[in-house]
N, C-alpha and C. Protein backbone atom coordinates (compact mmCIF):
# COMPACT_ATOMS: atom_id res chain seq x y z
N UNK A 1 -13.91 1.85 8.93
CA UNK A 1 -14.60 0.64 9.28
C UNK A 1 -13.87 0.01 10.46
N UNK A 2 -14.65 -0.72 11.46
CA UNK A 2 -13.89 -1.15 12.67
C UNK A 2 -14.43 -2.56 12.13
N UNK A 3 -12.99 -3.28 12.71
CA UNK A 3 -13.37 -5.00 12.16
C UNK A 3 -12.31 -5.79 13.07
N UNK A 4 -12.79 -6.82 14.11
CA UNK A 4 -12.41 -7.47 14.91
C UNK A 4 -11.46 -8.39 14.01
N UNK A 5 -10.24 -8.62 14.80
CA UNK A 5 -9.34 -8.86 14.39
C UNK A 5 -9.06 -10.40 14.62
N UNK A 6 -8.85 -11.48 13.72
CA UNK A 6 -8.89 -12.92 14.13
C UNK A 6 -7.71 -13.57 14.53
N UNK A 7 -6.95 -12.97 14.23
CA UNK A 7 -4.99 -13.13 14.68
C UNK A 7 -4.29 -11.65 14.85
N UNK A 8 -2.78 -11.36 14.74
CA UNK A 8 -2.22 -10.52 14.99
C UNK A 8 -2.15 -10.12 13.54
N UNK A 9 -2.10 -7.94 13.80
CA UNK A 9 -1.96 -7.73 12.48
C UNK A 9 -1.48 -6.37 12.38
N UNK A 10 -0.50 -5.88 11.64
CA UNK A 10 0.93 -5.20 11.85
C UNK A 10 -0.06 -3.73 11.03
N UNK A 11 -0.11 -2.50 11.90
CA UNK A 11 0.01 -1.27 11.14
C UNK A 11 -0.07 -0.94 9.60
N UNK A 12 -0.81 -0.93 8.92
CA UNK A 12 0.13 -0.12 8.17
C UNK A 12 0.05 -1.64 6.85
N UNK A 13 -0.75 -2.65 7.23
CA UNK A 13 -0.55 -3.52 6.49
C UNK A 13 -2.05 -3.91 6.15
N UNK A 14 -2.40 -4.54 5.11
CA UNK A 14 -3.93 -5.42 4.34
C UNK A 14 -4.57 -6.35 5.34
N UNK A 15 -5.40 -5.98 5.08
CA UNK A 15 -6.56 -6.98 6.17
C UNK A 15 -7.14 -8.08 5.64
N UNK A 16 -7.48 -8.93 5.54
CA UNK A 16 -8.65 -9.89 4.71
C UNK A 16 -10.11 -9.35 4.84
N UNK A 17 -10.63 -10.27 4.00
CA UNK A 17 -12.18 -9.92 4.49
C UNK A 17 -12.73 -11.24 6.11
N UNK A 18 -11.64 -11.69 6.45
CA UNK A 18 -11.96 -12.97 7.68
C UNK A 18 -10.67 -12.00 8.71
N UNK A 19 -10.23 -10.64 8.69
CA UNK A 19 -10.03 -10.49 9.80
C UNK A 19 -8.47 -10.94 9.95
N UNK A 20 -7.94 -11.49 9.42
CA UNK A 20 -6.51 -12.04 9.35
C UNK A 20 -5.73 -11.05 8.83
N UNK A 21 -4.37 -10.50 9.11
CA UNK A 21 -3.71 -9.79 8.29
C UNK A 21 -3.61 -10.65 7.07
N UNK A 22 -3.46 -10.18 5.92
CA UNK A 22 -3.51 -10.75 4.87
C UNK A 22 -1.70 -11.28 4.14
N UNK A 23 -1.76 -12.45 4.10
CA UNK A 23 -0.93 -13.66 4.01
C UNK A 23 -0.43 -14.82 2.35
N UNK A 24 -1.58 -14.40 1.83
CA UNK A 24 -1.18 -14.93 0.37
C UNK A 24 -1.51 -13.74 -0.76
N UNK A 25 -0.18 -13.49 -1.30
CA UNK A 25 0.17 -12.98 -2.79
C UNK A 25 -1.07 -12.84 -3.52
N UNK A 26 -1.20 -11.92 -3.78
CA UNK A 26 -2.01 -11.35 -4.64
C UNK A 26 -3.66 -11.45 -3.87
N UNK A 27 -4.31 -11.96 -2.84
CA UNK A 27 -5.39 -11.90 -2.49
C UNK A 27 -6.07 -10.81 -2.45
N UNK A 28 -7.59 -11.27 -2.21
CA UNK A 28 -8.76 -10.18 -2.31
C UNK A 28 -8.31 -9.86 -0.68
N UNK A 29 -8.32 -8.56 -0.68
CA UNK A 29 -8.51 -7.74 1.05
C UNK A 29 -9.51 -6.62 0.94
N UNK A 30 -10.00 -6.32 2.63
CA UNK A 30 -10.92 -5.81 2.55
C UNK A 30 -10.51 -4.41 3.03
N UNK A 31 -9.30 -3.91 3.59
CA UNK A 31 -8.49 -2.87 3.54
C UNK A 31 -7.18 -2.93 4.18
N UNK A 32 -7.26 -1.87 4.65
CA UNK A 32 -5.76 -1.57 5.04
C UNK A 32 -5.59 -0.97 6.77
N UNK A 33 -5.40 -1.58 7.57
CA UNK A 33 -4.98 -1.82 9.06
C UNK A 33 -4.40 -0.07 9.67
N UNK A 34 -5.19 0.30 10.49
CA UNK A 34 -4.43 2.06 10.79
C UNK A 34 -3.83 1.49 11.78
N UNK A 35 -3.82 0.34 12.82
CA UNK A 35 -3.20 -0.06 13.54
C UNK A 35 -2.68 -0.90 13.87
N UNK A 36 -1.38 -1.40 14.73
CA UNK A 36 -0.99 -2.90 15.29
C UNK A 36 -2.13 -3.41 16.39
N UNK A 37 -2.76 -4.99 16.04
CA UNK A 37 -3.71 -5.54 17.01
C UNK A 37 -3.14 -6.91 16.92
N UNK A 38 -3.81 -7.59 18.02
CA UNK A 38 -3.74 -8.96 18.32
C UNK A 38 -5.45 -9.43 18.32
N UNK A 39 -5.57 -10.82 18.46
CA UNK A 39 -6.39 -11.33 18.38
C UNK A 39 -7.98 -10.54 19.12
N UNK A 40 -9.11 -10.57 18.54
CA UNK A 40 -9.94 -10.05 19.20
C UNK A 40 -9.88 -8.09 19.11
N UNK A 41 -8.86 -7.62 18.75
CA UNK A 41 -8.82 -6.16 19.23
C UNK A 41 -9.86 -5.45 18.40
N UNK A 42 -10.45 -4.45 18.60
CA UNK A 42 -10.87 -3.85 16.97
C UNK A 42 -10.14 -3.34 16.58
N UNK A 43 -10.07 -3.17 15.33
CA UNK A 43 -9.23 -2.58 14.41
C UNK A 43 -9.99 -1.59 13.49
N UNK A 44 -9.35 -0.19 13.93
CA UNK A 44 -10.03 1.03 12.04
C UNK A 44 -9.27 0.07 10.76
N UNK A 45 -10.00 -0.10 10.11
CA UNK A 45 -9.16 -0.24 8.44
C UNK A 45 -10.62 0.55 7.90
N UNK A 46 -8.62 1.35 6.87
CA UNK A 46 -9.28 1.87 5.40
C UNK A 46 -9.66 0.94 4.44
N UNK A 47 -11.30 1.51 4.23
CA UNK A 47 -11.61 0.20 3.17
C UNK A 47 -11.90 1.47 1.84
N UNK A 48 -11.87 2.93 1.86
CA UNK A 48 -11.68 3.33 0.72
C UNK A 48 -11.20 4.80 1.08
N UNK A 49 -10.93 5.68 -0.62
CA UNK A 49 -10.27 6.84 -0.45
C UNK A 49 -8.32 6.67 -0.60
N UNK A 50 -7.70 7.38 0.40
CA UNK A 50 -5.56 7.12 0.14
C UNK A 50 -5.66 6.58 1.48
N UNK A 51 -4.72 5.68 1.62
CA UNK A 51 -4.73 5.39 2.84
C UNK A 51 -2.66 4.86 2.63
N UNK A 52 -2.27 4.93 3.71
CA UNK A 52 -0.98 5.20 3.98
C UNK A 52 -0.80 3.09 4.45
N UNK A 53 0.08 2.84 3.62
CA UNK A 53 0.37 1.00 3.18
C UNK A 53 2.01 1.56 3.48
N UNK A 54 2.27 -0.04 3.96
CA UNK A 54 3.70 -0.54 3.96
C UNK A 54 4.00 -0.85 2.87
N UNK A 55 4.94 -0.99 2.15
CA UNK A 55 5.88 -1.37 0.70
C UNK A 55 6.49 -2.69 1.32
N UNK A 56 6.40 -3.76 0.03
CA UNK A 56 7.09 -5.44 0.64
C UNK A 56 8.32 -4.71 -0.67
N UNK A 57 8.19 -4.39 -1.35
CA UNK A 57 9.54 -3.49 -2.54
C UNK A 57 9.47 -2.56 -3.42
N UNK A 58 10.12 -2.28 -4.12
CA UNK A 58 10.24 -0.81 -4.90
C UNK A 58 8.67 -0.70 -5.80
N UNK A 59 8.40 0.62 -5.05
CA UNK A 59 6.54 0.58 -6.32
C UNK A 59 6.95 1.82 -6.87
N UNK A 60 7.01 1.98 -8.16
CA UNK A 60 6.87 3.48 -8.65
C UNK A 60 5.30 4.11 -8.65
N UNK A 61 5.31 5.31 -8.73
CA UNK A 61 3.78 6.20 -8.49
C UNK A 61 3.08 5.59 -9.92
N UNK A 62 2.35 5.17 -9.61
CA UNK A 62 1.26 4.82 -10.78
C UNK A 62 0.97 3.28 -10.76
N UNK A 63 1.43 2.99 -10.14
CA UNK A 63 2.09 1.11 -10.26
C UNK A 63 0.59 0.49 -9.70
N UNK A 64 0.30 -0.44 -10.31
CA UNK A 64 -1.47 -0.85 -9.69
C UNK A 64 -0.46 -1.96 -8.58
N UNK A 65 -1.17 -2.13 -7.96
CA UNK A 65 -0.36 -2.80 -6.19
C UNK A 65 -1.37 -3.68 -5.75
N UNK A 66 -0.72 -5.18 -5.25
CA UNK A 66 -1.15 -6.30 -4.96
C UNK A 66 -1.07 -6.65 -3.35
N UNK A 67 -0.63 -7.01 -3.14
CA UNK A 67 -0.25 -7.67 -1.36
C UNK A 67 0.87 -9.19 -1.73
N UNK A 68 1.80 -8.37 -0.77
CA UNK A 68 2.45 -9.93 -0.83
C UNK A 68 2.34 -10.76 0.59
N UNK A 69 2.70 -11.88 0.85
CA UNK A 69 2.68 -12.62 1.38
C UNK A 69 2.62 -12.39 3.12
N UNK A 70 3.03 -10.72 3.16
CA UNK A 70 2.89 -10.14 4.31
C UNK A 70 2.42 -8.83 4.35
N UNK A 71 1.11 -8.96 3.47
CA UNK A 71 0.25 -7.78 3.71
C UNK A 71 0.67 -6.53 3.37
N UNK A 72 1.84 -6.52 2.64
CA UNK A 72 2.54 -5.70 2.39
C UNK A 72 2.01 -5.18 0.70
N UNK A 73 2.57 -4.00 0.19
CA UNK A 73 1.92 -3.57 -1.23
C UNK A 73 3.24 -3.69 -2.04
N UNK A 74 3.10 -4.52 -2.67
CA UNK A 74 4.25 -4.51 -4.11
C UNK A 74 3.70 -4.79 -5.49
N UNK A 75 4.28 -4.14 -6.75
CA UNK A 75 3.58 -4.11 -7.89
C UNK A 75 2.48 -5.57 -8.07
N UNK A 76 2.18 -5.10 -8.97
CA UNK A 76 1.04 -6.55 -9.75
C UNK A 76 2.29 -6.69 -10.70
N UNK A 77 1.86 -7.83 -10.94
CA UNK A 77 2.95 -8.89 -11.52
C UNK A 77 1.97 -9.10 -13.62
N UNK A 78 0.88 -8.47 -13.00
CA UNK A 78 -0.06 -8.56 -14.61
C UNK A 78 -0.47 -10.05 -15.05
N UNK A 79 0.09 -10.99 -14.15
CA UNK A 79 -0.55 -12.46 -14.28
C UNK A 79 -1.72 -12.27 -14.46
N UNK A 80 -2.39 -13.36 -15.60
CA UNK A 80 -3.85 -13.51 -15.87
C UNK A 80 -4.29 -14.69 -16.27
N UNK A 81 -4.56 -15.65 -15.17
CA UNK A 81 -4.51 -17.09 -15.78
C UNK A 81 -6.14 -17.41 -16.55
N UNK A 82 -6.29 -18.52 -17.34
CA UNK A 82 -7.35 -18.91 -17.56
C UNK A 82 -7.38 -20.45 -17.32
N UNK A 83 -8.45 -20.97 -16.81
CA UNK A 83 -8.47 -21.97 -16.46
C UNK A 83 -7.78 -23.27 -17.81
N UNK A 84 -7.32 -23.93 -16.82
CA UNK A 84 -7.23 -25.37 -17.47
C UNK A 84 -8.37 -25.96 -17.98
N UNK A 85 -8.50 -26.43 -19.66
CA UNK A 85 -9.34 -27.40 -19.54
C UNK A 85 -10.63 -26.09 -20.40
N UNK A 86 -10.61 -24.88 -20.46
CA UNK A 86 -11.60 -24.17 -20.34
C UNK A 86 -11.74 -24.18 -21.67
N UNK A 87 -13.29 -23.79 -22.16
CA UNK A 87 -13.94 -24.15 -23.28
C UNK A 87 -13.75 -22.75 -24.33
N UNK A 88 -13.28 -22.80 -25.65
CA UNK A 88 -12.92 -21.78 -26.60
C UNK A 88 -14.28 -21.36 -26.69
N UNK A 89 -14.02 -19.64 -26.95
CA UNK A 89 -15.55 -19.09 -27.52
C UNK A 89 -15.56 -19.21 -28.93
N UNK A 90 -16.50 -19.31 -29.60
CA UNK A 90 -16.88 -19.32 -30.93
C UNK A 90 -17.51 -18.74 -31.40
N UNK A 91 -18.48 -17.44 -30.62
CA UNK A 91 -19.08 -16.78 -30.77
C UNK A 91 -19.02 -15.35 -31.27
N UNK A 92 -19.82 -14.96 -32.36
CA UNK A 92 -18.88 -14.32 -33.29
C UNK A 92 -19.61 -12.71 -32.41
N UNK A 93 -20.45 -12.42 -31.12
CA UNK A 93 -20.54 -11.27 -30.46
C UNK A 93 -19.76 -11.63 -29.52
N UNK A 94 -19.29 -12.58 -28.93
CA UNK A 94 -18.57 -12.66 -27.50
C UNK A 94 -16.75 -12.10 -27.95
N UNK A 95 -16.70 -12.64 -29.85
CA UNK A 95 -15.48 -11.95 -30.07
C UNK A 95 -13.79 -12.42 -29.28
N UNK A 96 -14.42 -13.62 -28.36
CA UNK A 96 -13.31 -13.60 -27.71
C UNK A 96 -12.68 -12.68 -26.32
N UNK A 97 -13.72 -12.40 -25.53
CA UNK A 97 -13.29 -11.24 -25.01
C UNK A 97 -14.25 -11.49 -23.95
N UNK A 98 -14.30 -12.58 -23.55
CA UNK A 98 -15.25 -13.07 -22.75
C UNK A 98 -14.50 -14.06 -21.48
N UNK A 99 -14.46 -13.19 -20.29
CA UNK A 99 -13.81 -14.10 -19.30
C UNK A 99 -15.11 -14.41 -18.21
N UNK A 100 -15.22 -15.84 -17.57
CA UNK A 100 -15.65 -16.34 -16.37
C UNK A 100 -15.45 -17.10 -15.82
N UNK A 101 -15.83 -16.96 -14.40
CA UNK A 101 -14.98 -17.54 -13.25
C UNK A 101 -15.14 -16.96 -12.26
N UNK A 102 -14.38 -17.04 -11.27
CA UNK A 102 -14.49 -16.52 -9.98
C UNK A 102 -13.45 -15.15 -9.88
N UNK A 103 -12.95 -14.79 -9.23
CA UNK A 103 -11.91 -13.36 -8.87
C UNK A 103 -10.78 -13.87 -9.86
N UNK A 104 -10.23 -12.98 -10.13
CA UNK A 104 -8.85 -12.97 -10.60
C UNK A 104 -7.87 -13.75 -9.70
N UNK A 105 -6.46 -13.86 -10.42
CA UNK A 105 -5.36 -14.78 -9.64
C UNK A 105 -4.78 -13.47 -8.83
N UNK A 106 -4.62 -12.47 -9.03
CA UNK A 106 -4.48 -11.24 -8.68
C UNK A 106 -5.47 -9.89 -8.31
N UNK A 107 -5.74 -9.93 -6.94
CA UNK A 107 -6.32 -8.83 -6.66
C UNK A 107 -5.50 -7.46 -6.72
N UNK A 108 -6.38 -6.12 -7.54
CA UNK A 108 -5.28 -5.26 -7.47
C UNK A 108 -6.18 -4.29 -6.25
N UNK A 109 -5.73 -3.97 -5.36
CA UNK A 109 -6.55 -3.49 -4.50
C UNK A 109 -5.91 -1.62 -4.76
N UNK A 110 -4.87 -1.38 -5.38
CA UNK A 110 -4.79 -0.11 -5.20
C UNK A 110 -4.02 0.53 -6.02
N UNK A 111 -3.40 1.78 -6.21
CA UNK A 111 -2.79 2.14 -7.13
C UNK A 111 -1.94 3.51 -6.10
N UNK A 112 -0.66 2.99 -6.73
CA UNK A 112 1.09 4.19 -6.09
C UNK A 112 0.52 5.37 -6.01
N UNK A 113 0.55 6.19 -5.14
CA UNK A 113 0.96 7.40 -5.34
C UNK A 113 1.87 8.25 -4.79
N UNK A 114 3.20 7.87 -3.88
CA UNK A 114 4.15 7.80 -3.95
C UNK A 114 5.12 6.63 -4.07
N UNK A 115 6.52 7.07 -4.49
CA UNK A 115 7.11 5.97 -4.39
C UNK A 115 7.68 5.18 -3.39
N UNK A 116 8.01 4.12 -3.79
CA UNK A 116 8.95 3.28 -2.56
C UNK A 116 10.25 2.81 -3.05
N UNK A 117 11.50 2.88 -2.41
CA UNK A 117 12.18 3.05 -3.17
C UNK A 117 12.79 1.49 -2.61
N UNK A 118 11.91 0.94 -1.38
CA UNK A 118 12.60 -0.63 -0.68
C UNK A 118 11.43 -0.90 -0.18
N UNK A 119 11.23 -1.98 0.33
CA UNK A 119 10.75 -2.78 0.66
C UNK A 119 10.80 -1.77 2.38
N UNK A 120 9.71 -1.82 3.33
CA UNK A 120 9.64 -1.12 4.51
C UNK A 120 8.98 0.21 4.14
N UNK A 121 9.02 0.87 3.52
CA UNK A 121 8.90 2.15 2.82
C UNK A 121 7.42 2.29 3.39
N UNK A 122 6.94 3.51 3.69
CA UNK A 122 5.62 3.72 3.59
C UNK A 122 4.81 4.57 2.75
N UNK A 123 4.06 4.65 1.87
CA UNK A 123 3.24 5.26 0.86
C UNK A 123 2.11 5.50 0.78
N UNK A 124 1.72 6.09 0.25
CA UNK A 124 -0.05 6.51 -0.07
C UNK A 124 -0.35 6.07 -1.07
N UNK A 125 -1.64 5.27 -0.72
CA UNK A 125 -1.96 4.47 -2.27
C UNK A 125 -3.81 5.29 -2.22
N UNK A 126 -4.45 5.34 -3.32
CA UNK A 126 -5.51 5.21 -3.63
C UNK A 126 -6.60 3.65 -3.79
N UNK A 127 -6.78 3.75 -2.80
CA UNK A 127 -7.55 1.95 -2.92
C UNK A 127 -8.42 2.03 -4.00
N UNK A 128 -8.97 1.20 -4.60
CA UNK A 128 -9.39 0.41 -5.39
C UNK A 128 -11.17 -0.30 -4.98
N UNK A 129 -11.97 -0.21 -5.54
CA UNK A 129 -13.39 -0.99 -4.94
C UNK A 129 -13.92 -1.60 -6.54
C-alpha cells in the first residue's frame, strides 16, 4: 500500500492510519513503513502478510506485539481496561462475557517471529488484521 506521509517517519517502524509514524503505546496502526520519509513523501507500508519491524525491547518468538511510543514493536503488556462507571451484565445468555465499546486500550497489531534480544533489533513479525 502507498500512503502519503503527514510528518517524518523512520524505516522499519508503524504507521497510523493519519499517516504519522505512530507515537502512542499501544495504538491502532495501519502498517509498517518499508521506508525513511518526510512530510508529503509516499511511502510502501506493509499492511499485511511478515513484514520486517524495529524492536523498542526484548520480544520472544510468539510474543503478540504492540507499538511503543516510537513506532517501535515491544510485547503487549495484556492490559484490558473496562470502562469506569460501566453497567454489570445480568444476563443469564450474555454470561458475563460481554464487552462494548470502542477498540481496545491495546492494539495488538502482530505477532514475533523472531527474536529480539534489545531494543534496535530487527524482526519479522506476522501482522495481524
Amino acid at each position: 500500500l502507498t500512503l502519503k506521509a503527514a510528518g517524518a517517519v523512520t524505516k522499519h517502524r508503524a504507521v497510523g492510519f493519519d499517516g504519522n509514524q505512530a507515537s502512542v503505546q499501544g495504538q491502532k496502526v495501519m502498517g509498517v513503513s518499508r521506508v525513511t520519509g518526510v512530510l508529503n513523501d509516499q511511502l510502501p507500508v506493509d499492511v499485511g502478510g511478515t513484514v520486517i519491524v524495529e524492536a523498542g525491547a526484548a520480544v520472544a518468538v510468539g510474543d503478540s506485539v504492540i507499538i511503543d511510543t516510537t513506532g517501535r514493536a515491544i510485547p503487549a503488556t495484556g492490559a484490558l481496561g473496562v470502562a469506569s462507571g460501566a453497567t454489570a451484565m445480568t444476563s443469564t445468555a450474555a454470561n458475563g462475557a460481554v464487552l462494548t465499546g470502542a477498540d481496545l486500550p491495546e492494539f495488538v497489531f502482530a505477532d514475533a517471529l523472531e527474536v529480539a534480544a534489545a531494543a534496535g533489533d530487527l524482526i519479522e513479525v506476522l501482522l495481524r488484521r
